[in-house]
Protein backbone atom coordinates (compact mmCIF):
# COMPACT_ATOMS: atom_id res chain seq x y z
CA UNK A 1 45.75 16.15 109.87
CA UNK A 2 48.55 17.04 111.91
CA UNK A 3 48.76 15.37 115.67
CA UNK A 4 48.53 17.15 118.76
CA UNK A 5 52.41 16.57 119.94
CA UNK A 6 53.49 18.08 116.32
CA UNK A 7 51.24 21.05 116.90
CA UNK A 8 52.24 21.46 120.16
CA UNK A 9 55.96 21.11 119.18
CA UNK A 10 55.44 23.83 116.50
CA UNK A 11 53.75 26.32 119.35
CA UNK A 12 56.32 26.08 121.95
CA UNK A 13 59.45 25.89 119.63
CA UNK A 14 60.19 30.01 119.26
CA UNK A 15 59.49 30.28 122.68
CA UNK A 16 62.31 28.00 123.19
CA UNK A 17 64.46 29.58 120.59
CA UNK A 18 63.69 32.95 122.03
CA UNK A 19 64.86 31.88 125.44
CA UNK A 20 68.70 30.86 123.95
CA UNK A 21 71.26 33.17 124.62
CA UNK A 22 72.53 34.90 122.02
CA UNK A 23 76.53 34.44 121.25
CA UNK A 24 78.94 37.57 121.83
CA UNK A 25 79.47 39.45 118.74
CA UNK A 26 83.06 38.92 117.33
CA UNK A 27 85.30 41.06 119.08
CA UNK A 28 86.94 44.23 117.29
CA UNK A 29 90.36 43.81 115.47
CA UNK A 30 92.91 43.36 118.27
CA UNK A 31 95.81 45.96 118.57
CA UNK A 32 96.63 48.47 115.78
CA UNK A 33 99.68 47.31 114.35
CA UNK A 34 100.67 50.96 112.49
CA UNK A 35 103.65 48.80 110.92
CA UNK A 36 101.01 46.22 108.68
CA UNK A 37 99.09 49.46 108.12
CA UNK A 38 101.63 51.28 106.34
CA UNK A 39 103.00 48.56 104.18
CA UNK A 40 99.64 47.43 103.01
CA UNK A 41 99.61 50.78 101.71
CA UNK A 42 102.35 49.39 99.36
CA UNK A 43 103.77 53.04 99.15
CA UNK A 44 105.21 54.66 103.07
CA UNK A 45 108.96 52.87 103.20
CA UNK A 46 110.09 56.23 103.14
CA UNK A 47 108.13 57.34 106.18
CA UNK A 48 108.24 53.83 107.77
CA UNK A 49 111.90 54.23 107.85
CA UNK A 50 111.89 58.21 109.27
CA UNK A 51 109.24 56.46 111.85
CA UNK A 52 111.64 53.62 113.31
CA UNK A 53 114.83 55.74 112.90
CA UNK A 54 113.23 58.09 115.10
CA UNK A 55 111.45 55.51 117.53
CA UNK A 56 108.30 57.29 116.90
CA UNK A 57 106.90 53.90 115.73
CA UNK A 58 107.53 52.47 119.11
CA UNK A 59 105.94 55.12 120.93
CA UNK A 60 102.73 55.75 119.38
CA UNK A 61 100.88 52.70 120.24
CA UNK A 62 101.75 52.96 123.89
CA UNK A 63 99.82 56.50 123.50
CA UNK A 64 97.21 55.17 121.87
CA UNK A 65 96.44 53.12 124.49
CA UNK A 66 96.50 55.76 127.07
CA UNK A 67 94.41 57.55 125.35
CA UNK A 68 90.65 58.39 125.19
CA UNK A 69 90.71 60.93 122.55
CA UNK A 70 92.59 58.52 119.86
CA UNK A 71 94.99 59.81 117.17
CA UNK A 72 95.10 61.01 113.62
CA UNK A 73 97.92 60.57 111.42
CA UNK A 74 99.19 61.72 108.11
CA UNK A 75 101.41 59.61 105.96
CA UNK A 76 103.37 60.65 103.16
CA UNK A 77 104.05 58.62 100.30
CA UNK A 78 107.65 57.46 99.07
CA UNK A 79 107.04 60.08 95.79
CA UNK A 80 106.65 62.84 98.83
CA UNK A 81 110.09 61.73 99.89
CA UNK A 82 111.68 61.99 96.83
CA UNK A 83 110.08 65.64 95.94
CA UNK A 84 111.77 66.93 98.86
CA UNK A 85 114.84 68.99 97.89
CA UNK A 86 117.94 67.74 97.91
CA UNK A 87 119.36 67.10 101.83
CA UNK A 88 116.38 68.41 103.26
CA UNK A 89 116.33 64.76 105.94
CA UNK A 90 119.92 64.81 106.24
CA UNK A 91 120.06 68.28 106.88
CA UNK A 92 118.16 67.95 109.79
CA UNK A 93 119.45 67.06 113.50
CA UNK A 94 118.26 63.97 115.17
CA UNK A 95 115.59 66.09 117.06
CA UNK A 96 114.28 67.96 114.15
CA UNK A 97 113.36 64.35 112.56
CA UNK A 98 111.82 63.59 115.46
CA UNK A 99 109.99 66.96 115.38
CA UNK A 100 109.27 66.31 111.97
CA UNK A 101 107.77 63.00 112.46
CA UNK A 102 105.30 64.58 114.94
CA UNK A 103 103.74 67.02 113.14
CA UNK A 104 102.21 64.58 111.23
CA UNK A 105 100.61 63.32 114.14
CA UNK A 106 96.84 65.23 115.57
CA UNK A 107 96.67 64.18 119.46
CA UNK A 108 93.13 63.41 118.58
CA UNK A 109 91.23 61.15 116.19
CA UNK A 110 89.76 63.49 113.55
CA UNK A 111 87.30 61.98 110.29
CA UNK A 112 87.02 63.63 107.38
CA UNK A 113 83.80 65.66 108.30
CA UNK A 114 85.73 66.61 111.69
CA UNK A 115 88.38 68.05 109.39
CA UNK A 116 86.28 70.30 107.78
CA UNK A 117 84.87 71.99 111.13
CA UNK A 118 87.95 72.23 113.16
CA UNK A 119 89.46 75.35 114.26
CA UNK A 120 92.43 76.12 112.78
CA UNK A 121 95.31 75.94 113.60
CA UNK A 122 95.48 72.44 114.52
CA UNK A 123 97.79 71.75 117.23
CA UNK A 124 99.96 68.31 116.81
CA UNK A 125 102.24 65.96 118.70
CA UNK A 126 105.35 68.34 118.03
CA UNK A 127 103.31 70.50 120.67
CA UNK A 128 103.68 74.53 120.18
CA UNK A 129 102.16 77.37 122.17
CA UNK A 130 102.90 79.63 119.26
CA UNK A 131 100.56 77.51 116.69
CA UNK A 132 104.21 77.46 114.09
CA UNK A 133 103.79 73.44 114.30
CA UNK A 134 100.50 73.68 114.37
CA UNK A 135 98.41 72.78 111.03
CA UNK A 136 95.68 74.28 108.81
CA UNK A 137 92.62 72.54 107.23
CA UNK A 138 90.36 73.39 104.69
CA UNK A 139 87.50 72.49 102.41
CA UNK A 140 84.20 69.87 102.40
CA UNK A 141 84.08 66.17 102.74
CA UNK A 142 85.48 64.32 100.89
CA UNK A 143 88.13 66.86 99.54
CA UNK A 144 90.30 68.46 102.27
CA UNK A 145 93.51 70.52 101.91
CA UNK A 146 96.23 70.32 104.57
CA UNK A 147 98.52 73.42 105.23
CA UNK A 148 101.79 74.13 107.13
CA UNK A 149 101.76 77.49 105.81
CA UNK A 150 104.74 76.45 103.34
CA UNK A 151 103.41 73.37 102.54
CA UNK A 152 100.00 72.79 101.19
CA UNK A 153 98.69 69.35 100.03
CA UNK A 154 95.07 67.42 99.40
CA UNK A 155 94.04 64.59 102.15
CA UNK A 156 93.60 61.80 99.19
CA UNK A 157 92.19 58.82 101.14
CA UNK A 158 92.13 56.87 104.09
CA UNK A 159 94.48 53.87 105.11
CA UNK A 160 92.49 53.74 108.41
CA UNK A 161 89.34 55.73 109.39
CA UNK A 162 88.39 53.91 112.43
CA UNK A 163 88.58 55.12 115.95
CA UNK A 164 90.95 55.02 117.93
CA UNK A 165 92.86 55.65 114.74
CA UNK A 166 92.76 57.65 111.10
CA UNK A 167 95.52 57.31 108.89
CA UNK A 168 95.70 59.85 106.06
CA UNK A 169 97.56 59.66 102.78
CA UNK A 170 98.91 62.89 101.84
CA UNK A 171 100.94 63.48 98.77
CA UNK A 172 103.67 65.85 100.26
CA UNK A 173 105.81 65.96 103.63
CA UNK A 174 104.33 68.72 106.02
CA UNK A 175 107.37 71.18 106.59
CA UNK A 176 106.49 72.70 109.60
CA UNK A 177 106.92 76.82 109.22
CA UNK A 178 109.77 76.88 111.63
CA UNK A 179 111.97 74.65 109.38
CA UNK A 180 112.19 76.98 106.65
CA UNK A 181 112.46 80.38 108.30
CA UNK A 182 116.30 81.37 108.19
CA UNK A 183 117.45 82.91 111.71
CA UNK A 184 119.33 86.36 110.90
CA UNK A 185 123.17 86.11 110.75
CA UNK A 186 124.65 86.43 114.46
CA UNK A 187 125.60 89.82 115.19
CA UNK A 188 123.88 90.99 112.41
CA UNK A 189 121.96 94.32 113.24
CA UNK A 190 120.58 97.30 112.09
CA UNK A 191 121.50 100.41 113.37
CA UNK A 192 118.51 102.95 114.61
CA UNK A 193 117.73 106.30 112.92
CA UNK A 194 119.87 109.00 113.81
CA UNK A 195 122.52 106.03 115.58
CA UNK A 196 125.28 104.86 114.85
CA UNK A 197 124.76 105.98 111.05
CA UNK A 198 127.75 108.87 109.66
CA UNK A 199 125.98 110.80 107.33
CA UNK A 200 127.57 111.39 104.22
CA UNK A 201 129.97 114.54 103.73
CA UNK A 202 128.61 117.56 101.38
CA UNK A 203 131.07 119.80 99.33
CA UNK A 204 129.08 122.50 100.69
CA UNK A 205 130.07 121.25 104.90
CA UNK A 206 133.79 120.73 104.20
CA UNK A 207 133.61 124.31 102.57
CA UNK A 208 134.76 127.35 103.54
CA UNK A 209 132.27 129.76 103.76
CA UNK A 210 132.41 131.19 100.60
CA UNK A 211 131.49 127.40 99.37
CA UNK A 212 135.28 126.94 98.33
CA UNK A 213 137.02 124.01 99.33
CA UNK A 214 139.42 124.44 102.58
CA UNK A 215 142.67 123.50 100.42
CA UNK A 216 141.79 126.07 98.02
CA UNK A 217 141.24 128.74 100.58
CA UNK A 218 144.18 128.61 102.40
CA UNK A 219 145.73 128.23 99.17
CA UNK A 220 144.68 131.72 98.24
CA UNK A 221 145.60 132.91 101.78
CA UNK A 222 149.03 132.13 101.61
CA UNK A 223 149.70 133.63 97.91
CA UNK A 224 148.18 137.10 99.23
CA UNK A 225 150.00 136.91 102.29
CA UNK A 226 153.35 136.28 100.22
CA UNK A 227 152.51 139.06 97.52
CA UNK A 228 152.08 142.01 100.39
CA UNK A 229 155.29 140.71 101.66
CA UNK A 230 157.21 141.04 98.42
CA UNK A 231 155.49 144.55 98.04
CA UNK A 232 156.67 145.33 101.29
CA UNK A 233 160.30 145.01 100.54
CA UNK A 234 160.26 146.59 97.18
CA UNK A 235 158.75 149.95 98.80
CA UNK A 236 160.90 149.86 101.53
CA UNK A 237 164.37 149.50 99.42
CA UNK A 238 162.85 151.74 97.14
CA UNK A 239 162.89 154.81 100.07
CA UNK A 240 166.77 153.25 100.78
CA UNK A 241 167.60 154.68 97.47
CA UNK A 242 165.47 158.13 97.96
């Protein structure tokens, strides 16, 4: 039989226990290091490169931080890169790449279900009033399409899916609309209706009014004009002689 002291031990023991502070839960993952993000992806050097040359990779943390809404991001993979046609990057001015970068950044954190519901167009970080950098989404979860309106790709996973911060895979750069609309040639107009237009000659215009053409009536003109002339003279030496 069990003493009094161990029974009482027994009895007072998870009141004791129940009294001890609990310890903190660990503490989330410290800052989001985009950089470690993208090359455990094992497949962004392509972007990762467009992203420091444009010192977008500096910036976007320190918005992050300041931010209560979070961010979404969509990173293309090298093979994206290399479907591109030929000189599309270097084609582009220092702030078009930056503009490009951008687009691919949502000034919002955004799952996969949120993707599905948005309203369309999406604006991004390359800002527009006009909605031509904004983006299009479509389909369920699980399986959403991304549009630029030239430019249409599937979302394929998730390299991050945590607020403050989704990171998207997406298997082709997102052109923004403006990039491949070619301004008209400068000074290149058309003329209105009934402006600036010289409307074609007709034989029937240039005619005379009998529909013969004005060389070939004067033509005639002259050759009557000469005969009666002629005639003239003939007659009148003709009465000489009578």
């Amino acid at each position: 039989m069990a003493s009094p002291l161990i029974l009482l031990t027994l009895f007072l023991l998870p009141l004791v226990q129940s009294q001890t502070p609990t310890a903190p839960a660990p503490s989330p993952t410290g800052p989001i290091n985009l950089t470690n993000i993208l090359i455990t992806g094992g497949q962004f050097t392509s972007f990762l490169r467009l992203l420091n040359e444009t010192q977008v990779l500096t910036q976007l943390p320190n918005q992050l931080n300041n931010s209560n809404q979070g961010m979404t991001l969509f990173a293309p993979t090298d093979n994206a890169f290399m479907n591109l046609p030929s000189g599309t990057l270097n084609n582009l001015s220092p702030d078009k790449k930056v503009k490009l970068v951008l687009y691919h950044v949502l000034p919002k954190f955004y799952s996969m279900d949120d993707l599905v519901t948005v309203s369309n167009p999406v604006q991004t970080q390359a800002g527009s009033e006009h909605g031509s950098l904004g983006l299009n989404f479509s389909g369920r979860a699980n399986q959403v399409n991304v549009s630029t309106g030239v430019v249409e790709t599937q979302i394929n996973n998730a390299l991050r899916k945590d607020f403050p911060l989704a990171v998207y895979v997406v298997d082709k750069v997102l052109l923004p609309l403006e990039f491949t609309e070619a301004p008209a040639p400068e000074g290149a107009s058309t003329p209105p209706k009934g402006k600036g237009a010289t409307a074609p000659s007709s034989p029937t215009a240039d005619a005379g009014g009998d529909g013969s053409s004005p060389g070939t009536n004067g033509g005639g003109k002259r050759v009557d004009m000469g005969v009666g002339l002629v005639g003239g003279v003939i007659g009148l030496f003709c009465m000489v002689f009578l």
